[in-house]
N, C-alpha and C. Protein backbone atom coordinates (compact mmCIF):
# COMPACT_ATOMS: atom_id res chain seq x y z
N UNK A 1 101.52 109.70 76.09
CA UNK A 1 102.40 109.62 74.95
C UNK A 1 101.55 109.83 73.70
N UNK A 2 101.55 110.32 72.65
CA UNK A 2 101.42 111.20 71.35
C UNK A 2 102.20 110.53 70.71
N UNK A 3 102.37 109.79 69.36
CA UNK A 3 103.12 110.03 68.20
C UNK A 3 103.26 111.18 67.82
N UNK A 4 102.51 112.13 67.61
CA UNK A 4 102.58 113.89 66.91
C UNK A 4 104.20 114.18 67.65
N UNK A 5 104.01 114.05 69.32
CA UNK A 5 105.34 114.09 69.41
C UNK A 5 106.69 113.55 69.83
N UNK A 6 106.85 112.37 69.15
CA UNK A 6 107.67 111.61 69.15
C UNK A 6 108.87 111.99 68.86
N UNK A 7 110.04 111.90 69.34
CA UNK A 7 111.52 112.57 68.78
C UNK A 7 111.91 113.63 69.33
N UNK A 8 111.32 114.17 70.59
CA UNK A 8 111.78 115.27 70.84
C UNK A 8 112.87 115.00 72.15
N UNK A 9 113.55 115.48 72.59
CA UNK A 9 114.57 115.93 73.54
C UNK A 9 114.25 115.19 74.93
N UNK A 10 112.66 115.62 75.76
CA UNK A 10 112.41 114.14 76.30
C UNK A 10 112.41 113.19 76.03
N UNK A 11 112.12 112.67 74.64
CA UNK A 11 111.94 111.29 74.29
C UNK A 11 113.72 111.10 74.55
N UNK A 12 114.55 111.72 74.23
CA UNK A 12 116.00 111.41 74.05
C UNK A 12 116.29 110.76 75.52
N UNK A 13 116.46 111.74 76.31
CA UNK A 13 116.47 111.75 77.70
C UNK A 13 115.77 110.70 78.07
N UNK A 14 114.68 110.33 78.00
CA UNK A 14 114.23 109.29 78.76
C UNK A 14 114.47 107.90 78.06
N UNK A 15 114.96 107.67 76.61
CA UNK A 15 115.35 107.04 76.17
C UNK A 15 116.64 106.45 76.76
N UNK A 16 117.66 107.03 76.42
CA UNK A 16 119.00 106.91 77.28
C UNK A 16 118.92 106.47 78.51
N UNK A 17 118.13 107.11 79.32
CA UNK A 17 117.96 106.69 80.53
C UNK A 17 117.26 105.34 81.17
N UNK A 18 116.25 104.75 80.48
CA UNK A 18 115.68 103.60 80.00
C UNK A 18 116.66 102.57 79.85
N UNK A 19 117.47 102.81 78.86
CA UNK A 19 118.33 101.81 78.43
C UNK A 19 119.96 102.06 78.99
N UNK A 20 120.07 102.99 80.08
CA UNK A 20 121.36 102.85 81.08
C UNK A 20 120.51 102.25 82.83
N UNK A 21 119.41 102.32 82.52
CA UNK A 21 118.89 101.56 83.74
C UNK A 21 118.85 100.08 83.48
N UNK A 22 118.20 99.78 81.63
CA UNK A 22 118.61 98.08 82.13
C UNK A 22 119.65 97.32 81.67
N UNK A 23 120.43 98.19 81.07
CA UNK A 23 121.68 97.90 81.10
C UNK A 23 122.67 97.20 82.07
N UNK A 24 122.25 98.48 83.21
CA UNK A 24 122.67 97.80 84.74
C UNK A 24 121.96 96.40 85.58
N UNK A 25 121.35 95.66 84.80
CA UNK A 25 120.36 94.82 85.07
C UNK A 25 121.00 93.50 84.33
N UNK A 26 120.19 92.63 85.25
CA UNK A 26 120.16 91.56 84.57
C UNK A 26 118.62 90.88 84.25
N UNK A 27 118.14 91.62 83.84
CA UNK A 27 116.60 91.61 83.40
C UNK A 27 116.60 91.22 82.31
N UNK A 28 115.14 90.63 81.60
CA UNK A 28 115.01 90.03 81.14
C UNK A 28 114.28 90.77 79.85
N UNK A 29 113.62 91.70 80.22
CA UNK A 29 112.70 92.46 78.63
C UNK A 29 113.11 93.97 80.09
N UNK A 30 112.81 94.81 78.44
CA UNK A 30 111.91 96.27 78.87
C UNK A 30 110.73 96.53 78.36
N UNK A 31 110.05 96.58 79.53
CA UNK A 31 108.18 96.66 78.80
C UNK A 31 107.97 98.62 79.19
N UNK A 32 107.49 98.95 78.33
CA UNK A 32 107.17 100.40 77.73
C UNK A 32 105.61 100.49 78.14
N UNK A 33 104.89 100.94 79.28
CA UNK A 33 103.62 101.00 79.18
C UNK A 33 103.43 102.57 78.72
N UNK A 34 103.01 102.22 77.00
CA UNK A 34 103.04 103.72 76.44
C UNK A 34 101.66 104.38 77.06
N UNK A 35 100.91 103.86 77.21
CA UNK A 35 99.19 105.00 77.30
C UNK A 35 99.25 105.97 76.21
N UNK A 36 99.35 105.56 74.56
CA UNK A 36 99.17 106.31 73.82
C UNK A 36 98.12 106.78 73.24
N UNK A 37 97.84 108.03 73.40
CA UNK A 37 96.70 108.85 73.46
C UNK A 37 96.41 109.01 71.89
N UNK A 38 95.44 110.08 71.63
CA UNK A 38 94.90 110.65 70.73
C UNK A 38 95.82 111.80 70.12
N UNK A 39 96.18 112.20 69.01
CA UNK A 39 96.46 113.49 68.80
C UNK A 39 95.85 114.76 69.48
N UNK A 40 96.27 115.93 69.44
CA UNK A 40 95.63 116.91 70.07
C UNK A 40 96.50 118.40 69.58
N UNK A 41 95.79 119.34 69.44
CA UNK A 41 96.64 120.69 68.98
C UNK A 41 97.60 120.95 70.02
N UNK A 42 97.84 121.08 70.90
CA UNK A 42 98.65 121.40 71.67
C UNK A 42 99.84 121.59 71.82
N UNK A 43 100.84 122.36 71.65
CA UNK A 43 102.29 122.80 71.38
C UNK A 43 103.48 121.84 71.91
N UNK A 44 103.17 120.59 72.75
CA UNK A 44 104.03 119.72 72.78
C UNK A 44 105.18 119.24 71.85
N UNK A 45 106.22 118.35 72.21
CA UNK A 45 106.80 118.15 71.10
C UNK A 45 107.55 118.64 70.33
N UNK A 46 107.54 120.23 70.29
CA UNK A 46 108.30 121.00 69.49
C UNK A 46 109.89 121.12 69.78
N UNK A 47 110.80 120.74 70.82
CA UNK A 47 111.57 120.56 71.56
C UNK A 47 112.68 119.68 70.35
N UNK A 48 112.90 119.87 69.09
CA UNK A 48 113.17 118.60 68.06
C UNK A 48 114.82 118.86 67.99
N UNK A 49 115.59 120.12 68.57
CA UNK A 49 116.63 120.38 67.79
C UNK A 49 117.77 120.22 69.64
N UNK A 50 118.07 119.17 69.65
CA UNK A 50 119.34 119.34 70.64
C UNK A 50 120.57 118.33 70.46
N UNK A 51 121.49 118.29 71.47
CA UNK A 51 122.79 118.42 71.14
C UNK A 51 122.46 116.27 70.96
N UNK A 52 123.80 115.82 71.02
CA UNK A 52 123.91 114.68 71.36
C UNK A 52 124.20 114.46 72.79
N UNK A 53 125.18 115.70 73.07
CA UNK A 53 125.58 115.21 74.52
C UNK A 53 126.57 114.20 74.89
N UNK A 54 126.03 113.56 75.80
CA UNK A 54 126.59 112.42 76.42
C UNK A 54 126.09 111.12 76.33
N UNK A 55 124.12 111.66 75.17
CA UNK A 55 123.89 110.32 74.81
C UNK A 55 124.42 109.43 74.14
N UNK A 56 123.50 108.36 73.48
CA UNK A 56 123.68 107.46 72.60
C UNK A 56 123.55 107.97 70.89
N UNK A 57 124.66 108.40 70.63
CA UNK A 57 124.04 108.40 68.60
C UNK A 57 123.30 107.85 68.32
N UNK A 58 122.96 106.73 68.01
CA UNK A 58 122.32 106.11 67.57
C UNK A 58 121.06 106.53 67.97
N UNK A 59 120.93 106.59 69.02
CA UNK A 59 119.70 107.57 69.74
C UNK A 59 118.98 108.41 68.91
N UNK A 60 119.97 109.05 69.09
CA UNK A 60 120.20 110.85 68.56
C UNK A 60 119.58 110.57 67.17
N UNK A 61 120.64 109.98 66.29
CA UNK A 61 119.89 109.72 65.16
C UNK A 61 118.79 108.96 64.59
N UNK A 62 118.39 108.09 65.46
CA UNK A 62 117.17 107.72 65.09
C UNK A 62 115.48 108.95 65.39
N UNK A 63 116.01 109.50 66.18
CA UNK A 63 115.24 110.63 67.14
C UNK A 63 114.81 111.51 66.01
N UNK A 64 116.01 112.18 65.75
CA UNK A 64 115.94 113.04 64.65
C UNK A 64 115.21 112.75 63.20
N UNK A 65 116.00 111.57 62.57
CA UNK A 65 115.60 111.36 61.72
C UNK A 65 114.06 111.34 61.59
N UNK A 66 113.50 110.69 62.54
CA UNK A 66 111.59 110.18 62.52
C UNK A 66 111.22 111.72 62.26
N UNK A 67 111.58 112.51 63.13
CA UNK A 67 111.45 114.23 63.16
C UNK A 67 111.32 114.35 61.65
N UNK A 68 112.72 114.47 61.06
CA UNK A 68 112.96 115.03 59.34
C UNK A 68 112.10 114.28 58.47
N UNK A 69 111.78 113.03 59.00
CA UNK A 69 111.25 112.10 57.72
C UNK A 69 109.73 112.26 58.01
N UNK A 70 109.21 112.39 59.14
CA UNK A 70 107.46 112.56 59.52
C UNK A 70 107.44 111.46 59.96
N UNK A 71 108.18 110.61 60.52
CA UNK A 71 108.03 109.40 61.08
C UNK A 71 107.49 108.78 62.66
N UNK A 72 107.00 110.36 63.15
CA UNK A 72 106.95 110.48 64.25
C UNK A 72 105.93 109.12 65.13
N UNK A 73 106.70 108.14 65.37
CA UNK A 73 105.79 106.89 65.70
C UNK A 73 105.73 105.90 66.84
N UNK A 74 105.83 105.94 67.81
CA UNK A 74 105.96 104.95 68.74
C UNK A 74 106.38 104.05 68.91
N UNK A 75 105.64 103.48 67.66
CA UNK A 75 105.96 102.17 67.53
C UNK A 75 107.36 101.97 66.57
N UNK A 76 108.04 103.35 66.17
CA UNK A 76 109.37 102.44 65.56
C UNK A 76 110.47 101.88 66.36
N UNK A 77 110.06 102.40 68.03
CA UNK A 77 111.13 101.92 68.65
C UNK A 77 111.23 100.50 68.74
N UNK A 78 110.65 99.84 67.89
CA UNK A 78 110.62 98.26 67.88
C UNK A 78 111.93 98.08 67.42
N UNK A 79 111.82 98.37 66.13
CA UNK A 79 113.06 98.08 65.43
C UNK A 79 114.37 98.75 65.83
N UNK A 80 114.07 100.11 66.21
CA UNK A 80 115.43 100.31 67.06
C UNK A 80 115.95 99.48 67.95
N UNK A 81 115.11 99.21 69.15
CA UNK A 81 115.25 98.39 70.16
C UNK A 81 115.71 96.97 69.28
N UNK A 82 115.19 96.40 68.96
CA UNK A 82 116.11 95.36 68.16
C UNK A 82 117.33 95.63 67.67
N UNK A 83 117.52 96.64 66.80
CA UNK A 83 118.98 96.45 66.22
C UNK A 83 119.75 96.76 67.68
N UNK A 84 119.66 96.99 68.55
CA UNK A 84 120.41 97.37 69.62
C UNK A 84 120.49 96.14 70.39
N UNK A 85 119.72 94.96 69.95
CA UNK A 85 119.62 94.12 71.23
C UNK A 85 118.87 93.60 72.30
N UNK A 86 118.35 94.79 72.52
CA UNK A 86 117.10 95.10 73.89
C UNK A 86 116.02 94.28 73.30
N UNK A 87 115.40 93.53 74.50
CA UNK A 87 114.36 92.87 74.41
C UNK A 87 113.14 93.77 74.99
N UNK A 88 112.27 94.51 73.77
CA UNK A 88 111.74 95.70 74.08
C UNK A 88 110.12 95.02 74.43
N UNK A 89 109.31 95.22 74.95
CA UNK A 89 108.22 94.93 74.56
C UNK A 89 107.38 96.83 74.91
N UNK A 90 106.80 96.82 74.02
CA UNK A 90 105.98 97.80 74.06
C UNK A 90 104.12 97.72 74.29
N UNK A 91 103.79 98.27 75.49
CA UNK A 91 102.58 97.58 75.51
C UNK A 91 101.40 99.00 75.03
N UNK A 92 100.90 97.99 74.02
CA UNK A 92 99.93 98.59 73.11
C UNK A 92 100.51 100.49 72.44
N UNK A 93 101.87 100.21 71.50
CA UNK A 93 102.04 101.18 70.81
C UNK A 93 101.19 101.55 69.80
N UNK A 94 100.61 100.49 69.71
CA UNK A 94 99.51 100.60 68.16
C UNK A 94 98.29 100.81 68.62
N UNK A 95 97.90 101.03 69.38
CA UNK A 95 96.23 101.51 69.74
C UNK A 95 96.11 102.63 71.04
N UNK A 96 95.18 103.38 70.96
CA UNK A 96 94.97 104.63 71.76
C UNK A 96 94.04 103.72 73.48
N UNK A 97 95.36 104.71 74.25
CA UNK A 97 94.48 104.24 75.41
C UNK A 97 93.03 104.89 75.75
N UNK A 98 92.70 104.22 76.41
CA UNK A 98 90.84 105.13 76.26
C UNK A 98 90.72 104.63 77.82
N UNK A 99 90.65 105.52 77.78
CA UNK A 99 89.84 105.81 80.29
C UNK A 99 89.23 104.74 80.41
N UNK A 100 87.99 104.24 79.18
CA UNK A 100 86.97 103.18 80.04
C UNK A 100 87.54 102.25 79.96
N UNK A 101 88.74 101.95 79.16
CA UNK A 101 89.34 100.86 78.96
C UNK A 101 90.63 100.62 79.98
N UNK A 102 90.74 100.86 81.03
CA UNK A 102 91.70 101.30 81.89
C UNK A 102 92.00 100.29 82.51
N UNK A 103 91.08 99.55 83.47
CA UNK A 103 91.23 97.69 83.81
C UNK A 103 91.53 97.01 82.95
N UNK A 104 91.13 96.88 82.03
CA UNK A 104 91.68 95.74 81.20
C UNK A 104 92.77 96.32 80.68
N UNK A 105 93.45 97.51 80.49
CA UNK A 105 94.53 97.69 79.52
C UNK A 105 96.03 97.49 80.94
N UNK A 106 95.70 97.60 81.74
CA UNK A 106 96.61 97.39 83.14
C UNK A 106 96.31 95.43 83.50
N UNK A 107 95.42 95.29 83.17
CA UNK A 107 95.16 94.05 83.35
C UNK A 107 95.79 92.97 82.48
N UNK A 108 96.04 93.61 81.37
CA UNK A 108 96.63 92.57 80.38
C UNK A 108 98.46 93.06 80.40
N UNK A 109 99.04 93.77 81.54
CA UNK A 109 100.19 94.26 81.78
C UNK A 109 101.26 92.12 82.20
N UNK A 110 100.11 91.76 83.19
CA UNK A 110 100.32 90.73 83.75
C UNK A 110 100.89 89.25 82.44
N UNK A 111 100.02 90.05 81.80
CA UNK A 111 100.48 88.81 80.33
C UNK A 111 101.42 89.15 79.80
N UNK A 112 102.24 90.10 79.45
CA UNK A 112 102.85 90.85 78.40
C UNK A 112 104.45 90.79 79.54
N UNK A 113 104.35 91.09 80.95
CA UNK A 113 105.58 91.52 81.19
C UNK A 113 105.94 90.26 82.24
N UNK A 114 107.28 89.92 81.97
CA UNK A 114 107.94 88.94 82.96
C UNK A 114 108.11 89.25 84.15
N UNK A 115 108.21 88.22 85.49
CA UNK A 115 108.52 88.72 86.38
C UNK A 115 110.14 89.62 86.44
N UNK A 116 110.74 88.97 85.17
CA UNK A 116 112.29 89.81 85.02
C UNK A 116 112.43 90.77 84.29
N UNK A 117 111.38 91.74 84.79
CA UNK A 117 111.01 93.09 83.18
C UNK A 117 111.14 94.20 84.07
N UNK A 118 111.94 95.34 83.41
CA UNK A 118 111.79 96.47 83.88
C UNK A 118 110.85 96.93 83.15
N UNK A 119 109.82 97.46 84.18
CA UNK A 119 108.73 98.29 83.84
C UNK A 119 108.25 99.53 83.60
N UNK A 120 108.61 100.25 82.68
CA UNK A 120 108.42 101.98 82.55
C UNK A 120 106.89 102.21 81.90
N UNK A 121 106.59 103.02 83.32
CA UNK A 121 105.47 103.71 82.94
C UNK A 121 105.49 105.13 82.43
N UNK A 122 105.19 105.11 80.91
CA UNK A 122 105.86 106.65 80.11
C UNK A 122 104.57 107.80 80.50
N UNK A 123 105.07 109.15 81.39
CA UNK A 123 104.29 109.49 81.57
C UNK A 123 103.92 110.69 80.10
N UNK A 124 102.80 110.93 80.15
CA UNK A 124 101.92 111.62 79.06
C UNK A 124 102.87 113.00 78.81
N UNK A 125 103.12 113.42 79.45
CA UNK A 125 104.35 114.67 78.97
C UNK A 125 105.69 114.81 78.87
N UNK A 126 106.18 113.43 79.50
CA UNK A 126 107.79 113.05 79.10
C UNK A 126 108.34 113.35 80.65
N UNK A 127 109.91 113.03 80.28
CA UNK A 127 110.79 113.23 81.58
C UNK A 127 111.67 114.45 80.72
N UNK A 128 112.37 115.72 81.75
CA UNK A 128 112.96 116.62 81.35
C UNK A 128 113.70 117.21 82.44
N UNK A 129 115.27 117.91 81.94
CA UNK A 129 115.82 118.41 83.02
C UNK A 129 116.05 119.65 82.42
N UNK A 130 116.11 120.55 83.71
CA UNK A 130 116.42 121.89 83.10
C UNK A 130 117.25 122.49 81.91
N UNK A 131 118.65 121.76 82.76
CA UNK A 131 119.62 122.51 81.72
C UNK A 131 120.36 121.15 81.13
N UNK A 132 120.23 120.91 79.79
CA UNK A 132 120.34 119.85 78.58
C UNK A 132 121.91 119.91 78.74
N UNK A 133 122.77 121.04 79.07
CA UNK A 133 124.31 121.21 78.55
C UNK A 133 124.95 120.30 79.88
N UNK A 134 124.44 119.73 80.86
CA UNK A 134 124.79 119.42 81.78
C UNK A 134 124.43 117.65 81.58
N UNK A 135 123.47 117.37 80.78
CA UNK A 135 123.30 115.81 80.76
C UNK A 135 124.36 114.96 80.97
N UNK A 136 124.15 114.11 81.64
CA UNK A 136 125.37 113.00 81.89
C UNK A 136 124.34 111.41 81.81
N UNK A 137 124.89 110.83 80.89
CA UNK A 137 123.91 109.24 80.66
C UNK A 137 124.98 108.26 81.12
């Protein structure tokens, strides 16, 4: 995960999907293991302009907006996740994961998440489906 690209069309998608999985739950937090990396040139991210669909507006517009405003940040899903309700925990949005630091950053997973936590591990290039006109959340 990248802030550079935060807001894009995976993030939507896996967003929605995140929060129609613990929805169906009677869990207790959603813990976010971001592994947020370093910036990097790389053409990721660019993906900024799609429909609403069948998601969540609120989604949608928070997505976008970070896009238009340069807000591109990880860590604002705090406050989203709050006004929505969700008991979000995000583990380590604010600092870059680093390889040597790899035991202890999995190690301190045990402190942070309840035994009643759905656990998403965000992978480094997102979740994506072919064809967007077909989404169903």
């Amino acid at each position: 995960m990248k802030d550079q690209y935060f807001g894009d069309r995976r993030d939507y998608f896996k967003l929605n999907l995140l929060l129609d999985l613990f929805d169906g739950t009677q869990l207790q937090q959603l813990v976010s293991v971001l592994m947020l990396t370093k910036p990097d040139t790389t053409a990721e991210g660019r993906l900024t302009a799609f429909p609403v669909g069948a998601g969540r507006p609120v989604m949608h517009t928070f997505l976008t907006n970070a896009v238009a405003e340069k807000r591109r940040r990880v860590s604002g899903l705090r406050h989203l996740m709050a006004s929505l309700g969700v008991p979000y925990v995000p583990h380590h949005d604010d600092r870059f994961f680093e390889h040597d630091q790899r035991l202890e950053y999995f190690s301190e997973l045990k402190r942070v998440a309840s035994d009643a936590a759905l656990v998403f591990y965000d992978p480094d290039i997102g979740i994506e489906i072919k064809n967007t006109a077909t989404w169903r959340f």
